[in-house]
Structure formats: structure tokens, C-alpha cells
PDB file of N, CA and C in Angstrom:
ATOM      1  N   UNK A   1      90.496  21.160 -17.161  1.00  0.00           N
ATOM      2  CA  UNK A   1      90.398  19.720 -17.169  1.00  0.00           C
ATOM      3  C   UNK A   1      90.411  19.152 -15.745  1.00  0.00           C
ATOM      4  N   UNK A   2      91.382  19.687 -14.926  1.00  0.00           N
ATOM      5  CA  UNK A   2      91.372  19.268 -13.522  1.00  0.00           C
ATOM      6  C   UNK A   2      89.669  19.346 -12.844  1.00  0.00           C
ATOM      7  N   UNK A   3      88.842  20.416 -13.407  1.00  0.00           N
ATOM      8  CA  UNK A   3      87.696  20.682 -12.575  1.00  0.00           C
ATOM      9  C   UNK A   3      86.689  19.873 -12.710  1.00  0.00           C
ATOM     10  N   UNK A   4      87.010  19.020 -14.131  1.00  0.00           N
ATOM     11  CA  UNK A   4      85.642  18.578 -14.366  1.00  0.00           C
ATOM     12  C   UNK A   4      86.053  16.728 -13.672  1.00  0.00           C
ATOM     13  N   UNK A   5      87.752  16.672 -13.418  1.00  0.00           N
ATOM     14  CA  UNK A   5      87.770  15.529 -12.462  1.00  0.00           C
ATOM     15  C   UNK A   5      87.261  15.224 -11.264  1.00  0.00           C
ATOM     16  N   UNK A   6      87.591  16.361 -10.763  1.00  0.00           N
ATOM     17  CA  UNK A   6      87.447  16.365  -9.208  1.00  0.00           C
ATOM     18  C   UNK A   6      85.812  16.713  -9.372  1.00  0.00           C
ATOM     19  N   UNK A   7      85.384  16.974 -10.146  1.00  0.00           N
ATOM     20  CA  UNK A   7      83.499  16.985 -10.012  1.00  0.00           C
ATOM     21  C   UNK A   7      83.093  15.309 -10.093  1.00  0.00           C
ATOM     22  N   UNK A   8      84.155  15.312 -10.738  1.00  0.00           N
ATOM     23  CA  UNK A   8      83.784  13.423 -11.102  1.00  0.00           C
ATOM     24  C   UNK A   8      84.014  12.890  -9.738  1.00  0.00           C
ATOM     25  N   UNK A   9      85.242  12.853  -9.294  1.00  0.00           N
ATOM     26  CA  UNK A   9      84.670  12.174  -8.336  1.00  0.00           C
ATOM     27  C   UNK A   9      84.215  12.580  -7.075  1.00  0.00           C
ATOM     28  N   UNK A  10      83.847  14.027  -7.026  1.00  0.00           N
ATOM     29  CA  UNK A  10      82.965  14.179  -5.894  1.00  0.00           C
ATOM     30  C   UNK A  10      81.272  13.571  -6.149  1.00  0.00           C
ATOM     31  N   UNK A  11      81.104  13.465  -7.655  1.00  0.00           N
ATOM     32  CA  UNK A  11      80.134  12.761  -7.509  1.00  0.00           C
ATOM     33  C   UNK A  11      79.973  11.043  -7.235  1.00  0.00           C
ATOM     34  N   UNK A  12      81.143  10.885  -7.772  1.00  0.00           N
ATOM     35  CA  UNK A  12      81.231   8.907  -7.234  1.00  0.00           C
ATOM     36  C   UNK A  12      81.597   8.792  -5.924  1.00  0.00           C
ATOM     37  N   UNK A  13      81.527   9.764  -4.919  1.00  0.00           N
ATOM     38  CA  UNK A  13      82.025   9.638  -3.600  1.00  0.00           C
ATOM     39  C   UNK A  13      80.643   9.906  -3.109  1.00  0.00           C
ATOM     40  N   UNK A  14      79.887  10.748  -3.945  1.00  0.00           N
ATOM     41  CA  UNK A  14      78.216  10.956  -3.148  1.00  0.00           C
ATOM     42  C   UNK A  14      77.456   9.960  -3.116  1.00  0.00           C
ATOM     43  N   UNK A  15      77.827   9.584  -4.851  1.00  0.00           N
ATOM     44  CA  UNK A  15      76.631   7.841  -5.128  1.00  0.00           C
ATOM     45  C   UNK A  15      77.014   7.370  -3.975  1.00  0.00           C
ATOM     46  N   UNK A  16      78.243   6.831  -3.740  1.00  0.00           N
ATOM     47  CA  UNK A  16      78.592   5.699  -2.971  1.00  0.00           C
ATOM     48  C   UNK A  16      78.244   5.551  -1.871  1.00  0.00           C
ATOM     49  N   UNK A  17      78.538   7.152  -1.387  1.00  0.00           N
ATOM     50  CA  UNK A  17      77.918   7.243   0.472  1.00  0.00           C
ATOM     51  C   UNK A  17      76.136   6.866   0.460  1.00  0.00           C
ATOM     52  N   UNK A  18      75.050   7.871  -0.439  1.00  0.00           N
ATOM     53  CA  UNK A  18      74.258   7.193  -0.698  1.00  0.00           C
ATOM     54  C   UNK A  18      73.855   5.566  -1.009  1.00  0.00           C
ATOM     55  N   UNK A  19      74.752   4.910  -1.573  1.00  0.00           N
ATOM     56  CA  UNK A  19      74.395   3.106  -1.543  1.00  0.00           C
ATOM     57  C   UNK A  19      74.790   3.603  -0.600  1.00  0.00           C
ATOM     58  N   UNK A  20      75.846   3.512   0.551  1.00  0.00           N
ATOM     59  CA  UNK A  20      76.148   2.849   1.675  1.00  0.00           C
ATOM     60  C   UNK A  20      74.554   3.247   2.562  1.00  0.00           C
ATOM     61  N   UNK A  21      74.474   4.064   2.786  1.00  0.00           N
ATOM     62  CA  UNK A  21      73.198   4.386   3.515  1.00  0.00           C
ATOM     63  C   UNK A  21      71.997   3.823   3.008  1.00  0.00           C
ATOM     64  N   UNK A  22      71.971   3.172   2.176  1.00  0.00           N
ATOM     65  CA  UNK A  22      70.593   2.429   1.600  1.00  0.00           C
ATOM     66  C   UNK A  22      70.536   1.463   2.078  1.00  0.00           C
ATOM     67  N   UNK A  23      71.603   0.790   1.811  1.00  0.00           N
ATOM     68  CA  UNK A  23      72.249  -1.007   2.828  1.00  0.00           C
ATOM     69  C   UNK A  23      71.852  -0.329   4.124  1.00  0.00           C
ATOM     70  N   UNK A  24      72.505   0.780   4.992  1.00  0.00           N
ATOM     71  CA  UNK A  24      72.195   0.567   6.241  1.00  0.00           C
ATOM     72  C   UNK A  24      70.858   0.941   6.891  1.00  0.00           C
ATOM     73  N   UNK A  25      70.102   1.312   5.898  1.00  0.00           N
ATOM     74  CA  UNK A  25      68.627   1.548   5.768  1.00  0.00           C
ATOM     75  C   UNK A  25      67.723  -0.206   5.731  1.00  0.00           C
ATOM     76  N   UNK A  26      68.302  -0.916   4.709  1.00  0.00           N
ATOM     77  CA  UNK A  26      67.852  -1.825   4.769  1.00  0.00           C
ATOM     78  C   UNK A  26      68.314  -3.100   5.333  1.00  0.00           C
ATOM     79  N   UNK A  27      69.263  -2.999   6.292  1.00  0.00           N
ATOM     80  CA  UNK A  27      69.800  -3.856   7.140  1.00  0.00           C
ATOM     81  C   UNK A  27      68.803  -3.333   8.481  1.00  0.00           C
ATOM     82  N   UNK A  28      68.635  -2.122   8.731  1.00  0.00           N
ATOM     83  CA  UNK A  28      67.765  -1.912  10.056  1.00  0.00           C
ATOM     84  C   UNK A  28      66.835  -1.899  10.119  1.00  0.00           C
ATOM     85  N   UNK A  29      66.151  -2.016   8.400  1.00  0.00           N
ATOM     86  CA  UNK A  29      64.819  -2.623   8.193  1.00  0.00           C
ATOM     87  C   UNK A  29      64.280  -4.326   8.701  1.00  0.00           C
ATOM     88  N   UNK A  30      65.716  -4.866   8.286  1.00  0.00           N
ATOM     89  CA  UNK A  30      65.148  -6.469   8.209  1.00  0.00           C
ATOM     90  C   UNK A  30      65.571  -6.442  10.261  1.00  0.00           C
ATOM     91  N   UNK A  31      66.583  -5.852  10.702  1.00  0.00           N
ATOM     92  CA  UNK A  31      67.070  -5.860  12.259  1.00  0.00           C
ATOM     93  C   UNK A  31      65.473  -5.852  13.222  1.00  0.00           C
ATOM     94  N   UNK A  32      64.740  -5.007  12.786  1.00  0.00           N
ATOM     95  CA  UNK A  32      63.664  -4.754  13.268  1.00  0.00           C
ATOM     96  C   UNK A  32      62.232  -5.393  13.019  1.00  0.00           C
ATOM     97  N   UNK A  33      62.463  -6.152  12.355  1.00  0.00           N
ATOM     98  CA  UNK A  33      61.440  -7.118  11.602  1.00  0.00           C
ATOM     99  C   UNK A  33      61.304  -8.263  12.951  1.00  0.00           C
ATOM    100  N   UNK A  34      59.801  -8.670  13.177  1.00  0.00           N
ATOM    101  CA  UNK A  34      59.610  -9.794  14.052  1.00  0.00           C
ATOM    102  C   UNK A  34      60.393 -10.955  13.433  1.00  0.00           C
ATOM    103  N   UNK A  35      60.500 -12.285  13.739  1.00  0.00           N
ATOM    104  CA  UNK A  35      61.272 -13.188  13.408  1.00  0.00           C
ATOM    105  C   UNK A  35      59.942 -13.758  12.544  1.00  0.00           C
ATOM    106  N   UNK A  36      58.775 -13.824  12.756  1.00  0.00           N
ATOM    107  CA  UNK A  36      57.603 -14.518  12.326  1.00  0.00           C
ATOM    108  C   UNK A  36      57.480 -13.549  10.214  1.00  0.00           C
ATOM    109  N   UNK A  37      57.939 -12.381  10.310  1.00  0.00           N
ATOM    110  CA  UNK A  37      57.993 -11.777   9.468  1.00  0.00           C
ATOM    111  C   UNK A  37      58.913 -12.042   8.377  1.00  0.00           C
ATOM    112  N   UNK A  38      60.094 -12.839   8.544  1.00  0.00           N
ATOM    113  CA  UNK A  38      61.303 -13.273   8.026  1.00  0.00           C
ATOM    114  C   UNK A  38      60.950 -13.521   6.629  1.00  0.00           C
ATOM    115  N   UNK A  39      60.919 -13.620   5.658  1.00  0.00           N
ATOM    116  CA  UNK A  39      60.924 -14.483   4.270  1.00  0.00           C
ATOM    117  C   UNK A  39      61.436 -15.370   4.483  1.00  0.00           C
ATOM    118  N   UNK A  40      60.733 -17.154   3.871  1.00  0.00           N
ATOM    119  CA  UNK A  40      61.177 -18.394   4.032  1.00  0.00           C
ATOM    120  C   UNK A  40      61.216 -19.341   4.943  1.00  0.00           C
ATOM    121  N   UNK A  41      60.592 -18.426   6.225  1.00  0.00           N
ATOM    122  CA  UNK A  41      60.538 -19.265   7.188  1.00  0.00           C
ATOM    123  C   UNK A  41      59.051 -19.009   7.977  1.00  0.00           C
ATOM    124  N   UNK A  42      58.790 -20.165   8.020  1.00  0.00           N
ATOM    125  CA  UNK A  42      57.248 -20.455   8.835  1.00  0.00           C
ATOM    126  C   UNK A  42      56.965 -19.912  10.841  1.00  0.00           C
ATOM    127  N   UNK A  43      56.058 -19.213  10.625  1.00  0.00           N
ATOM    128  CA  UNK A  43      55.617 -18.457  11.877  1.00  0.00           C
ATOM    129  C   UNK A  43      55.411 -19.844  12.635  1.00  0.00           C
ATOM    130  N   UNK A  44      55.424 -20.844  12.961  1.00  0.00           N
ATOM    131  CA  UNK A  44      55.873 -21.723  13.882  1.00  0.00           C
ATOM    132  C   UNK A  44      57.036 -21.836  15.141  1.00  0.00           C
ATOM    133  N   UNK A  45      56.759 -21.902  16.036  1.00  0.00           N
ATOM    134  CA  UNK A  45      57.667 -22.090  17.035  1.00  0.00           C
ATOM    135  C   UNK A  45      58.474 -22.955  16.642  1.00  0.00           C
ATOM    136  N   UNK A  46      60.143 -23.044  17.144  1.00  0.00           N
ATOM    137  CA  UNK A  46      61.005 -24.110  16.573  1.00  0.00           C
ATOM    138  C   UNK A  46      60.562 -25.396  17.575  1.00  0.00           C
ATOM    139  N   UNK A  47      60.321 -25.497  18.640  1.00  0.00           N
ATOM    140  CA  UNK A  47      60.011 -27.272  18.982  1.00  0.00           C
ATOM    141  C   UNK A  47      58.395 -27.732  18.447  1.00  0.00           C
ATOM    142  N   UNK A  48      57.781 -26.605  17.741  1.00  0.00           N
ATOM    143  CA  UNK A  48      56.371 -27.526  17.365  1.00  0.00           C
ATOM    144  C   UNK A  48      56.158 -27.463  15.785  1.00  0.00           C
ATOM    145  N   UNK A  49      57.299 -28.480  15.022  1.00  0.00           N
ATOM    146  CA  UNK A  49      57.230 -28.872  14.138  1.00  0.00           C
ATOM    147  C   UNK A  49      56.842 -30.207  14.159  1.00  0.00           C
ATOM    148  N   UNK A  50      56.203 -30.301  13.102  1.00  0.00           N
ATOM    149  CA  UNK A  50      55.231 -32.024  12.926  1.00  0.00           C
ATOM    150  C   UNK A  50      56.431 -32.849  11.891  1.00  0.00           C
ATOM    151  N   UNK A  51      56.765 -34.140  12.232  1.00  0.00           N
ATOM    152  CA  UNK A  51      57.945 -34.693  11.285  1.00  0.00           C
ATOM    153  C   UNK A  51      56.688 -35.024  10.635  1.00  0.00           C
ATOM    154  N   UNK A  52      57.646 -35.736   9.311  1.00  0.00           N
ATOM    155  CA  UNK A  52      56.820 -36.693   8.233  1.00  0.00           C
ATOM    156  C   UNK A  52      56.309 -37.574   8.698  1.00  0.00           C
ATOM    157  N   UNK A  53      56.536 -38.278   9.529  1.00  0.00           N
ATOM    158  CA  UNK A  53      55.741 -39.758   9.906  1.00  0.00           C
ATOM    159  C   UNK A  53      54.391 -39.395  10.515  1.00  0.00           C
ATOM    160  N   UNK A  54      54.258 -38.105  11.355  1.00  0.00           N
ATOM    161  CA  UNK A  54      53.165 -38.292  11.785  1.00  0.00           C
ATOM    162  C   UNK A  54      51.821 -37.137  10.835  1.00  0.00           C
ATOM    163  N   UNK A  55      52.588 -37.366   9.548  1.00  0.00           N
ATOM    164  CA  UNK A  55      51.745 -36.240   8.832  1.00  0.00           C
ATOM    165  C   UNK A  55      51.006 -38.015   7.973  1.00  0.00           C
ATOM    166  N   UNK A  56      49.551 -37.689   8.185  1.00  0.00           N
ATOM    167  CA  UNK A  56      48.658 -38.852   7.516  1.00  0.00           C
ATOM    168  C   UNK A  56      48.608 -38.840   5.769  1.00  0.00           C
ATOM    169  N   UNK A  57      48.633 -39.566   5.054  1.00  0.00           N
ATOM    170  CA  UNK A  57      49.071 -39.364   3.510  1.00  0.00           C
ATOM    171  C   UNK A  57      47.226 -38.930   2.948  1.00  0.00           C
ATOM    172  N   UNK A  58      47.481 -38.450   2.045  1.00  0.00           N
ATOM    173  CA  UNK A  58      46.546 -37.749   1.326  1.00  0.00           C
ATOM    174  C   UNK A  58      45.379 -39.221   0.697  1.00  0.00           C
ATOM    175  N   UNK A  59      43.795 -39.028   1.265  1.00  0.00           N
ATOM    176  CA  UNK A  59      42.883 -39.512   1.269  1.00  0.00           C
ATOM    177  C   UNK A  59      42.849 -39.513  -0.618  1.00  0.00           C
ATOM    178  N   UNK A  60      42.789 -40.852  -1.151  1.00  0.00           N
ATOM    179  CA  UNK A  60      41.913 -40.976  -2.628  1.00  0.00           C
ATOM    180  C   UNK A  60      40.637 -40.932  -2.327  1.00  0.00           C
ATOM    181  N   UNK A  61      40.336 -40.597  -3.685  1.00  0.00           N
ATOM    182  CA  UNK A  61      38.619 -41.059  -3.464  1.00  0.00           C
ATOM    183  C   UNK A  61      38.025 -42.128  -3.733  1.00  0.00           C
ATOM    184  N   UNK A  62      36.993 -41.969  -2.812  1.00  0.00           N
ATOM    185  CA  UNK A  62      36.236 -43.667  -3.160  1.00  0.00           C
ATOM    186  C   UNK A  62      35.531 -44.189  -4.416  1.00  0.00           C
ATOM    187  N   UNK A  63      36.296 -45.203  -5.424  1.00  0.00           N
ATOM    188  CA  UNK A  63      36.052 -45.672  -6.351  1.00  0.00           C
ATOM    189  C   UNK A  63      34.424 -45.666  -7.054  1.00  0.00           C
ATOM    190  N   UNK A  64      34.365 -45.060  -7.853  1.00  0.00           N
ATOM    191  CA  UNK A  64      32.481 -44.851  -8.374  1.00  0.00           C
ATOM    192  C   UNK A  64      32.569 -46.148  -9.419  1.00  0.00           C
ATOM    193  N   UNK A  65      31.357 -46.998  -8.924  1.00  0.00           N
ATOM    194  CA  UNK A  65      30.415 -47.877  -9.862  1.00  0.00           C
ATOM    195  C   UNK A  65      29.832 -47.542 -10.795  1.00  0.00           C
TER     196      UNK A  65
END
């Protein structure tokens, strides 16, 4: 009975090290990523954003006779 514990948790000590190394797989994935690459955020430089006021409102069309 003791053998088939200690198999137990030599295997929940393997999963685990495995996740841990997946996270640090995919933490040095995103570390290495350009900033333009990011999810959620726009390949724009931060001082050349356009505010709302100077964005022109969307053209209707011209009324048909």
C-alpha cells in the first residue's frame, strides 16, 4: 500500500513541475513578443493617438428624388 502512494505522488510532483514549466514557457513567450504584437492593443505609437474631436462623424448619403 505504501508503494502505490509514493507513486502517487511522485506523479503529482511531475504534473506539477511540468505546469510550472509551461507557465515559464509561456511567460517567455509573451517576454519576447514586440510590444506592437501584444493582444488588445493598437500598433500605434503612444503620443500619436487621434482624440474624438478631431475624428470627422460619418458622411450620410445624399437624399434620392
Amino acid at each position: 500500500m505504501a508503494t502505490t502512494f509514493l507513486k502517487r505522488q511522485k506523479e503529482m510532483k511531475r504534473l506539477e513541475k511540468q505546469r510550472e514549466k509551461a507557465e515559464r514557457r509561456a511567460q517567455r513567450k509573451l517576454a519576447n513578443r514586440r510590444p506592437e504584437e501584444l493582444p488588445g492593443e493598437s500598433p500605434t505609437p503612444a503620443g500619436s493617438e487621434t482624440s474624438m474631436t478631431s475624428v470627422a462623424p460619418p458622411r450620410e448619403p445624399a437624399p434620392e428624388n
